[in-house]
Protein backbone atom coordinates (compact mmCIF):
# COMPACT_ATOMS: atom_id res chain seq x y z
CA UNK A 1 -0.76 -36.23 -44.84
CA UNK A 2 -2.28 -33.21 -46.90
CA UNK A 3 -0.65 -30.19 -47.16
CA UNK A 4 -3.21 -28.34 -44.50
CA UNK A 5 -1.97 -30.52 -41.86
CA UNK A 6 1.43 -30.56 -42.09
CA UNK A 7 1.03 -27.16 -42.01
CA UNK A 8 -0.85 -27.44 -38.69
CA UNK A 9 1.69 -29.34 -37.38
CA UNK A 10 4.65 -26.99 -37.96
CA UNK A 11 2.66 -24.29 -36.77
CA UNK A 12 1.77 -25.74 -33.57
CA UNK A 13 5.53 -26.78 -33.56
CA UNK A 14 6.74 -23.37 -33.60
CA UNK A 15 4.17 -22.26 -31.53
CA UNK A 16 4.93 -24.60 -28.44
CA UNK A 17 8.81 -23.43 -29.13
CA UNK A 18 7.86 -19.96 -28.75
CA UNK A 19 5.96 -21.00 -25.29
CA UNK A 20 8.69 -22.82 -23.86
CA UNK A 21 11.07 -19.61 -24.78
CA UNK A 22 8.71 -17.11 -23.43
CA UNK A 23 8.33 -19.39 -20.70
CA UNK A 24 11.67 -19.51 -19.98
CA UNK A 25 12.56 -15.36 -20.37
CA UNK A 26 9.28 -14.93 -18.22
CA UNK A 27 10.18 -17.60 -15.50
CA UNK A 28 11.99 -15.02 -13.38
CA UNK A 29 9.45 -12.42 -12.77
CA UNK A 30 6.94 -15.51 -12.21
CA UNK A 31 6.60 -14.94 -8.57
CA UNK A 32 5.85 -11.20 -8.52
CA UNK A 33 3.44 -11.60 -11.28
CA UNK A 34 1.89 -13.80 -9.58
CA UNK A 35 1.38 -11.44 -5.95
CA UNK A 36 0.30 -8.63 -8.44
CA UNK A 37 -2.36 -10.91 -10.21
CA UNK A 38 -3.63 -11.87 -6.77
CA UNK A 39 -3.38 -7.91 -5.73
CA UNK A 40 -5.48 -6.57 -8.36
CA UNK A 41 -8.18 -9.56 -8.34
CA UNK A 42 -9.12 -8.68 -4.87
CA UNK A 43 -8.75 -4.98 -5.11
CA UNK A 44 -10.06 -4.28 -8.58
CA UNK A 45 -13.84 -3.79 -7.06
CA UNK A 46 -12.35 -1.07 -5.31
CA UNK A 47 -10.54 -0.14 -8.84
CA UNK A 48 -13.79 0.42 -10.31
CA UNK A 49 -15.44 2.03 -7.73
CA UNK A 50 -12.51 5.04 -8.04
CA UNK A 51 -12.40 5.28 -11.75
CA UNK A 52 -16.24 6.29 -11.39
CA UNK A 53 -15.24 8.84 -9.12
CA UNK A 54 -12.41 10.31 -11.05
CA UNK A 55 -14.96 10.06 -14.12
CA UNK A 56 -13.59 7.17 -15.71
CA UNK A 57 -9.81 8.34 -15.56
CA UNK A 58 -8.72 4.46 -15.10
CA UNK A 59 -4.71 5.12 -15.30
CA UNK A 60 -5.36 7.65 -12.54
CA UNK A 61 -7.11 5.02 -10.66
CA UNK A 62 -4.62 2.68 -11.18
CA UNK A 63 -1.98 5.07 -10.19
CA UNK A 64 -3.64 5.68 -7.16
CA UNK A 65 -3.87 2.10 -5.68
CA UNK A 66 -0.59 1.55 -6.99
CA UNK A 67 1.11 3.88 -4.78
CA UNK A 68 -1.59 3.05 -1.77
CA UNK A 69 -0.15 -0.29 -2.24
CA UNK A 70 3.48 0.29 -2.18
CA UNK A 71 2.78 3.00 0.92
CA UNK A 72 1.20 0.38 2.76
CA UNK A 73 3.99 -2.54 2.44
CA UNK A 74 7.24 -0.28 2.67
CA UNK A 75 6.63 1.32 5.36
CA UNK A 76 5.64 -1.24 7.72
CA UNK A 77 8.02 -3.61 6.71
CA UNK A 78 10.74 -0.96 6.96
CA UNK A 79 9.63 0.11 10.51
CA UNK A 80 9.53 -4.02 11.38
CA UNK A 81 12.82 -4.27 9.67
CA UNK A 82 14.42 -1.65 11.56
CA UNK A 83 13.04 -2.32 15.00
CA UNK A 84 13.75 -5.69 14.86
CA UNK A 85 17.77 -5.03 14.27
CA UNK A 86 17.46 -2.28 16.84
CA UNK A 87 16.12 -4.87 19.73
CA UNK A 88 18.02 -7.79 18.71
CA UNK A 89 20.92 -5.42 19.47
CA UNK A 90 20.00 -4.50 22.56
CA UNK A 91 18.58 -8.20 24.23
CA UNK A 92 22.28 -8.93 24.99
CA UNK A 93 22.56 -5.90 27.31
CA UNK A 94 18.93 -6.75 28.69
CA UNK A 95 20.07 -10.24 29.54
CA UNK A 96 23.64 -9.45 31.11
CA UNK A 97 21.82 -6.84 33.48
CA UNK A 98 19.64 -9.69 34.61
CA UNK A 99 22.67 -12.16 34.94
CA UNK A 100 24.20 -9.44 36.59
CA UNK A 101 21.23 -8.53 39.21
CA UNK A 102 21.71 -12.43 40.26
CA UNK A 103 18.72 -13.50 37.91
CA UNK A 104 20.76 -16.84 36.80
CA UNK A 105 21.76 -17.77 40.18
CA UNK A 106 17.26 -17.32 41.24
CA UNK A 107 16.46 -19.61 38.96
CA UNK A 108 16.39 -23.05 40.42
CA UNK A 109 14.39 -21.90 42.62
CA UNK A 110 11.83 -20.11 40.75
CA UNK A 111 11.49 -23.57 39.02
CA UNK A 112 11.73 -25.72 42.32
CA UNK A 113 8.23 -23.65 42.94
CA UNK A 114 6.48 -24.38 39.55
CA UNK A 115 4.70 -28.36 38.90
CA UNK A 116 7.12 -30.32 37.92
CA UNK A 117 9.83 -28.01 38.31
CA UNK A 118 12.07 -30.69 40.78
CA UNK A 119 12.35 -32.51 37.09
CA UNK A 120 13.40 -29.24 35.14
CA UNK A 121 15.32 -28.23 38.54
CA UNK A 122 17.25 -32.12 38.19
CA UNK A 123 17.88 -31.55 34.52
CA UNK A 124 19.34 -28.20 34.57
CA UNK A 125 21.65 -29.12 37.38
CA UNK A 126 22.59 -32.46 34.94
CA UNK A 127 23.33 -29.60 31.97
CA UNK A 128 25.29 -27.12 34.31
CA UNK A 129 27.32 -27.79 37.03
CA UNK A 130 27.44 -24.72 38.70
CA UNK A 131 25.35 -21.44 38.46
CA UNK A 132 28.68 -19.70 36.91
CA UNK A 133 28.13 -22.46 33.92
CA UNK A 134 24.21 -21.49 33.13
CA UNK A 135 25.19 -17.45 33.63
CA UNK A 136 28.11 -17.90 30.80
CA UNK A 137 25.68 -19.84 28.30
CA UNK A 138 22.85 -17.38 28.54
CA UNK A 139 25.31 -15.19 27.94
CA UNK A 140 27.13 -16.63 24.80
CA UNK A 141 23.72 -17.78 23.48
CA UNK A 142 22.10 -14.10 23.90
CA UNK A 143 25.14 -12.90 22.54
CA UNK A 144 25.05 -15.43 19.74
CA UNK A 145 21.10 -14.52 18.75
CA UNK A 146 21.74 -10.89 18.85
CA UNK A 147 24.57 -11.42 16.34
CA UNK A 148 22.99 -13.50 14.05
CA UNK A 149 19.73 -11.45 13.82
CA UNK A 150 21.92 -8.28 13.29
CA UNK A 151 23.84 -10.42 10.80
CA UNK A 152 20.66 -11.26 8.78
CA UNK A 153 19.79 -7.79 8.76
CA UNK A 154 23.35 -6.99 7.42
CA UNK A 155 22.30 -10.14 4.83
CA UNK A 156 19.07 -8.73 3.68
CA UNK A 157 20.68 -5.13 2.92
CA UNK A 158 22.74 -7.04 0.79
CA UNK A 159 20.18 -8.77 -0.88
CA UNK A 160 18.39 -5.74 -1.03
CA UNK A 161 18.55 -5.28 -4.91
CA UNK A 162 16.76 -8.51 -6.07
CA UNK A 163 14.06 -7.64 -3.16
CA UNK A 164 13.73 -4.26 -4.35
CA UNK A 165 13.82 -5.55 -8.09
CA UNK A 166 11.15 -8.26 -7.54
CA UNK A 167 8.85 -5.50 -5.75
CA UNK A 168 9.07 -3.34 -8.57
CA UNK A 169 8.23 -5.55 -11.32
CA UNK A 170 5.44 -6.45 -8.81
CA UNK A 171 4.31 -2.92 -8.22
CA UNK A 172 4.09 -2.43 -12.53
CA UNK A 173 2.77 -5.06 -13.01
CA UNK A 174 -0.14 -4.53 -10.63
CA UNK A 175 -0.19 -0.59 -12.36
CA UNK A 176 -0.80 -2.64 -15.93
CA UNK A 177 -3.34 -5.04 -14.45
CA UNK A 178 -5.50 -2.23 -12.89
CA UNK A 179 -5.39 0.01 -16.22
CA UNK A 180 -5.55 -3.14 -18.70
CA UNK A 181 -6.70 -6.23 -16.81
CA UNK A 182 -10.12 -6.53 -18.25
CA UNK A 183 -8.76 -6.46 -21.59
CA UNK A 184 -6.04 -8.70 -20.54
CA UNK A 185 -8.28 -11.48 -19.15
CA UNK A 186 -10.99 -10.93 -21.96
CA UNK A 187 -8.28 -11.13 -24.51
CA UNK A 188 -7.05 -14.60 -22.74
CA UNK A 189 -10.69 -15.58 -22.44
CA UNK A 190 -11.03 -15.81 -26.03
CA UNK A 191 -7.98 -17.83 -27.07
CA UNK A 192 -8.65 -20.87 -23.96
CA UNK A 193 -9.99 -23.70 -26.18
CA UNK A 194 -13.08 -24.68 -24.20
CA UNK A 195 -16.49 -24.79 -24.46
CA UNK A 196 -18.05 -21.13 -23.03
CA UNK A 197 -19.96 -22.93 -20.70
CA UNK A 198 -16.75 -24.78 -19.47
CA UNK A 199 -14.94 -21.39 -19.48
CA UNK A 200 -17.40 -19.76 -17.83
CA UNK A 201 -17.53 -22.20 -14.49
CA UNK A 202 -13.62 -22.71 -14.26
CA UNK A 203 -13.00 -18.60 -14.17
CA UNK A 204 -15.98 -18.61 -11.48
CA UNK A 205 -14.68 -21.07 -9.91
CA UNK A 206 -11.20 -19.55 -9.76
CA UNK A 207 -12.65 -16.05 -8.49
CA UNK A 208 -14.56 -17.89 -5.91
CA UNK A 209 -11.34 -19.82 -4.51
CA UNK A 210 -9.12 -16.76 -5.07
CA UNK A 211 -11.52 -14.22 -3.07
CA UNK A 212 -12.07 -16.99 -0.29
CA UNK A 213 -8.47 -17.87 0.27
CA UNK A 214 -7.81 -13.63 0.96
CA UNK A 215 -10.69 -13.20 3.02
CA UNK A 216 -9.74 -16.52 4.81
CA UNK A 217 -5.85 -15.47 5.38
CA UNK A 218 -6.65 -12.33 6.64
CA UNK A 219 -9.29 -12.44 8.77
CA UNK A 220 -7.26 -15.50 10.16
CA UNK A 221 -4.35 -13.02 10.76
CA UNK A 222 -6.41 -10.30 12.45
CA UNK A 223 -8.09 -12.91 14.95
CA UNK A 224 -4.32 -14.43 15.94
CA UNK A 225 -3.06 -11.02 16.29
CA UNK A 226 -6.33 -10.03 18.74
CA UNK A 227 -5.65 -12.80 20.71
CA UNK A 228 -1.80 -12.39 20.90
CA UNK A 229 -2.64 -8.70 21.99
CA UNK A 230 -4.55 -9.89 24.17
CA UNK A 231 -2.09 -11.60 25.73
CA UNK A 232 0.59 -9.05 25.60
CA UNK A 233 -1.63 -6.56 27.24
CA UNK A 234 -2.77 -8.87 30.50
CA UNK A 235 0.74 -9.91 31.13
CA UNK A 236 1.81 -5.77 31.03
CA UNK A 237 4.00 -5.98 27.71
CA UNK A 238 5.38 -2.99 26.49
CA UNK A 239 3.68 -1.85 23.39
CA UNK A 240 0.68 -4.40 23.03
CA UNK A 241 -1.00 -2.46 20.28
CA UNK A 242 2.38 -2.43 17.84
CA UNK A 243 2.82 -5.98 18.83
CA UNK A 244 -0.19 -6.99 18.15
CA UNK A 245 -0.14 -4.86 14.53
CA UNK A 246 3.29 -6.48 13.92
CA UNK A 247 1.75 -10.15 14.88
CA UNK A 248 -1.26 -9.96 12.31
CA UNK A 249 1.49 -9.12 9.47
CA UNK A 250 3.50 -11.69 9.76
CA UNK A 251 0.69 -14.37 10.80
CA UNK A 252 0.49 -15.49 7.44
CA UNK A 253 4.27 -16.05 6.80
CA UNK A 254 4.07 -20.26 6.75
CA UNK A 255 7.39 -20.68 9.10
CA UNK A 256 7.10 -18.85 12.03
CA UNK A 257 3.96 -16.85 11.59
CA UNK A 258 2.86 -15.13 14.64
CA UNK A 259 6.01 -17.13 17.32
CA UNK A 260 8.08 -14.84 15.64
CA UNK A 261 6.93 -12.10 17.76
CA UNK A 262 5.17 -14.08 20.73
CA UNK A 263 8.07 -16.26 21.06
CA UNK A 264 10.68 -13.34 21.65
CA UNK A 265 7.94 -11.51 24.16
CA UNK A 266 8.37 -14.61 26.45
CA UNK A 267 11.96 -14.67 26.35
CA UNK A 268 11.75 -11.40 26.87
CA UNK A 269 9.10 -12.08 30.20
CA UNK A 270 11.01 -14.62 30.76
CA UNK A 271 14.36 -12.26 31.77
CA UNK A 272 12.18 -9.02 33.20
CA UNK A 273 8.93 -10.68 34.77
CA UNK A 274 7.87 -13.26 36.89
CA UNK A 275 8.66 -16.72 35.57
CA UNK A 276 4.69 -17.42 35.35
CA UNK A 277 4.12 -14.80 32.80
CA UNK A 278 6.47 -16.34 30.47
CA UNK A 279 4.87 -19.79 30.95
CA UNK A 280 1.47 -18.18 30.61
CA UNK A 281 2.68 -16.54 27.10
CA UNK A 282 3.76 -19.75 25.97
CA UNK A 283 1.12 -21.74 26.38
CA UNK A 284 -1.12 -19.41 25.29
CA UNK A 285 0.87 -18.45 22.30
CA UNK A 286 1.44 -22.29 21.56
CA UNK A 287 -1.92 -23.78 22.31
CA UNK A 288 -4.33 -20.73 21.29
CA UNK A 289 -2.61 -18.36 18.78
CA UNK A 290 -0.69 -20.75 16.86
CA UNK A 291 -3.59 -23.56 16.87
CA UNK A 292 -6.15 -20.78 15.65
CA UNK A 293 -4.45 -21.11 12.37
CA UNK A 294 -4.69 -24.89 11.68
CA UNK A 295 -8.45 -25.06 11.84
CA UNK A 296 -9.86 -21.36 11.41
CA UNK A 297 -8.20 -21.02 7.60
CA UNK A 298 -9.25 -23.89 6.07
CA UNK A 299 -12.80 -23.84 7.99
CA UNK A 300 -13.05 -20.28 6.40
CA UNK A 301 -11.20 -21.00 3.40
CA UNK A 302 -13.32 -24.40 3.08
CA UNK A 303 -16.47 -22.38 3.31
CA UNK A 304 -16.28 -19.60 0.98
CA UNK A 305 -14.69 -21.72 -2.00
CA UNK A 306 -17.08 -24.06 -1.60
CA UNK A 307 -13.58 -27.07 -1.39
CA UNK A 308 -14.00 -30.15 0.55
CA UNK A 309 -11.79 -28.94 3.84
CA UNK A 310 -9.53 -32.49 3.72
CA UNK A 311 -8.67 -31.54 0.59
CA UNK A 312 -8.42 -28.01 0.87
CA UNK A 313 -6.45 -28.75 4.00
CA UNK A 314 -3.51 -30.44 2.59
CA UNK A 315 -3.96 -27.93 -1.09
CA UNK A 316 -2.67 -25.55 1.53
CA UNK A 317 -0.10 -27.61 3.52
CA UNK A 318 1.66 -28.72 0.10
CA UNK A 319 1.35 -25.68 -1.87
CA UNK A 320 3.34 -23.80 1.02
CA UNK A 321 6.36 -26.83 1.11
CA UNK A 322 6.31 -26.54 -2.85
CA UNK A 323 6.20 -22.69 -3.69
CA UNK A 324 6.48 -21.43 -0.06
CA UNK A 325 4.11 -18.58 0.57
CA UNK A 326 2.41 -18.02 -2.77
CA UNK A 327 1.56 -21.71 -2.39
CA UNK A 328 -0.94 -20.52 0.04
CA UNK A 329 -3.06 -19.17 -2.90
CA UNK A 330 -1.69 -21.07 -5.38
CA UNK A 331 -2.72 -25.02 -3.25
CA UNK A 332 -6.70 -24.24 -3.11
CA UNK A 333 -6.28 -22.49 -7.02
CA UNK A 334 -5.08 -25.90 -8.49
CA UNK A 335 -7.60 -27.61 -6.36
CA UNK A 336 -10.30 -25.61 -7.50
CA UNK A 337 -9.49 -26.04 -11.22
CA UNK A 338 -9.26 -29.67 -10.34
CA UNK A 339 -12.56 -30.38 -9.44
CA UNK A 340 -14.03 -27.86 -11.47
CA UNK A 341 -12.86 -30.43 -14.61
CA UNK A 342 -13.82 -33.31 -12.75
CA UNK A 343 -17.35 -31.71 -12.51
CA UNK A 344 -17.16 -30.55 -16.34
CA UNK A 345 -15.87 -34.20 -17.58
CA UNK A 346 -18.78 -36.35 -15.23
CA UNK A 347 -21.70 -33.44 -16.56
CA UNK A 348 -20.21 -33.89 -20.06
CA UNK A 349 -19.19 -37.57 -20.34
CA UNK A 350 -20.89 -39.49 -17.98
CA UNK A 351 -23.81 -37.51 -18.15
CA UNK A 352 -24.24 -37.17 -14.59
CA UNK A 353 -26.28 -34.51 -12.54
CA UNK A 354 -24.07 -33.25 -9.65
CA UNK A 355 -24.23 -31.09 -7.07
CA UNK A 356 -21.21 -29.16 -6.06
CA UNK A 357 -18.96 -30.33 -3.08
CA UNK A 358 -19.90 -30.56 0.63
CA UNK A 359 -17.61 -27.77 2.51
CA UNK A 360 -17.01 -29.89 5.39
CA UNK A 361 -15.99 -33.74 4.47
CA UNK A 362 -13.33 -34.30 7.36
């Protein structure tokens, strides 16, 4: 071994060391980088577009967008926040005045006049013996769910430092990728060891999949939350235009999504209305709204990455059970890279002319 390699080989030693320690000190703050990366890739055209209005002033700019940002997530999540605790507090009142009004004792036979309803009418008289039985457990349960949503509020106060800590190293970071970003990604550009042709297709590749997954989760979103509003609006909901608001925001949570609000408004029909309007919610909610999601993304997703939607389908499915909701951006992203080296190594290797993948292979 000559003396320039062993020096090669200690200095790739040291500098795979000095990775895995920066790896490790950065590993915290991995998560919020990663929203803020996402952030600024899809807003930076509108980045550019006010710098050249404020005459090229980009930390104004970035400023700017930085604090239109953290305006537009505090404040709905605050109001969500706080008038979720409010009406969890409240349901147990709403339900006792319906025990109370005789609501419990009606309904065997609001079931006995729904199809099948002798079979739910047979089982609920298996589960409770007497109407005094079913009025005490919708009592204790409402009781029960009331508490425990109040409770995680109480929870999430206490947690409120590490949220509020994550947010903010978000919220800088996003600041330092709108002023510096270019230069960041040029800089990091440079140093990838690949061909520039290779370089080249993999970063188009990952703006492609990065912009599609966005415009695929959110437009997504907004159609789930029209047709939930639609919904709450026909069966005279309270509010259908804040429900509807508060729907498409948490659409793209992966557990829950938009049942978290259509869910509660049948209960909620359920105890005020007539029992067909809380059927009607359900099923709509359950077989429209929910099942919008499960073929609209990844069609739309599919489409504008240009991913193979089988594929893309379960990139989307794992990457939310592995990473949770930044593995909805972060499934299709490895997937793209993926075939984007396949494609490199058959052009380069194999010497093969290919074309890239179908967007619909199911």
């Amino acid at each position: 071994m000559t003396r320039q390699y062993l020096f090669t080989a200690c200095f790739f030693a040291v500098l795979l060391a000095l990775l895995y320690q920066i790896g490790v000190i950065f590993a915290p703050f991995l998560l919020p980088v990663l929203w803020a990366a996402i952030l600024s890739h899809v807003t930076f055209p509108l980045h550019l577009r006010l710098t050249a209005l404020l005459k090229g002033r980009e930390t104004l700019s970035a400023a700017l967008l930085t604090l239109g940002i953290l305006a537009l997530v505090v404040v709905p999540v605050g109001v969500l926040a706080s008038r979720l605790i409010q009406e969890a507090g409240s349901a147990y009142d709403i339900i006792t005045a319906w025990v109370q009004a005789g609501g419990a004792k009606q309904l065997p036979a609001m079931l006995a006049t729904l199809p099948f309803g002798s079979a739910f009418q047979e089982l609920l008289g298996r589960v409770f013996v007497s109407p005094e039985d079913l009025e005490f457990f919708l009592l204790q349960s409402s009781k029960t769910v009331s508490g425990f949503v109040v409770e995680q509020g109480a929870g999430f106060a206490k947690n409120a430092f590490l949220l509020v800590a994550n947010f903010l190293v978000a919220l800088v970071t996003l600041f330092f990728f709108f002023k510096d970003g270019a230069r960041f990604l040029e800089g990091l550009y440079r140093i990838i060891p690949l061909e520039d042709g290779h370089k080249k297709k993999i970063i188009a590749r990952l703006d492609q999949t990065i912009t599609a997954v966005v415009k695929g989760t959110v437009i997504t979103a907004i159609v789930q939350g029209l047709l939930a509003g639609l919904a709450y609006a026909a069966l005279g909901v309270s509010g259908p235009v804040a429900l509807m608001a508060i729907t498409i925001v948490l659409a793209p949570l992966p557990f829950g999504g938009t049942a978290l609000i259509w869910g509660p408004v049948a209960l909620y029909l359920f105890w005020t209305a007539p029992l067909w309007k809380a059927i009607a919610m359900l099923v709509w909610g359950a077989g429209v709204v929910t099942t919008v999601d499960n073929f609209l993304k990844p069609m739309l997703i599919g489409q504008g990455a240009k991913l193979p939607v089988i594929f893309l389908f379960f990139s989307i499915l794992g990457g939310l059970n592995a990473y949770g909701l930044i593995g909805l951006f972060l499934g299709p992203i490895l997937l793209a890279i993926l075939l984007t080296a396949i494609q490199i190594y058959r052009e380069e290797y194999l010497h093969e002319q290919i074309s890239p993948p179908p967007t619909n292979t199911i």
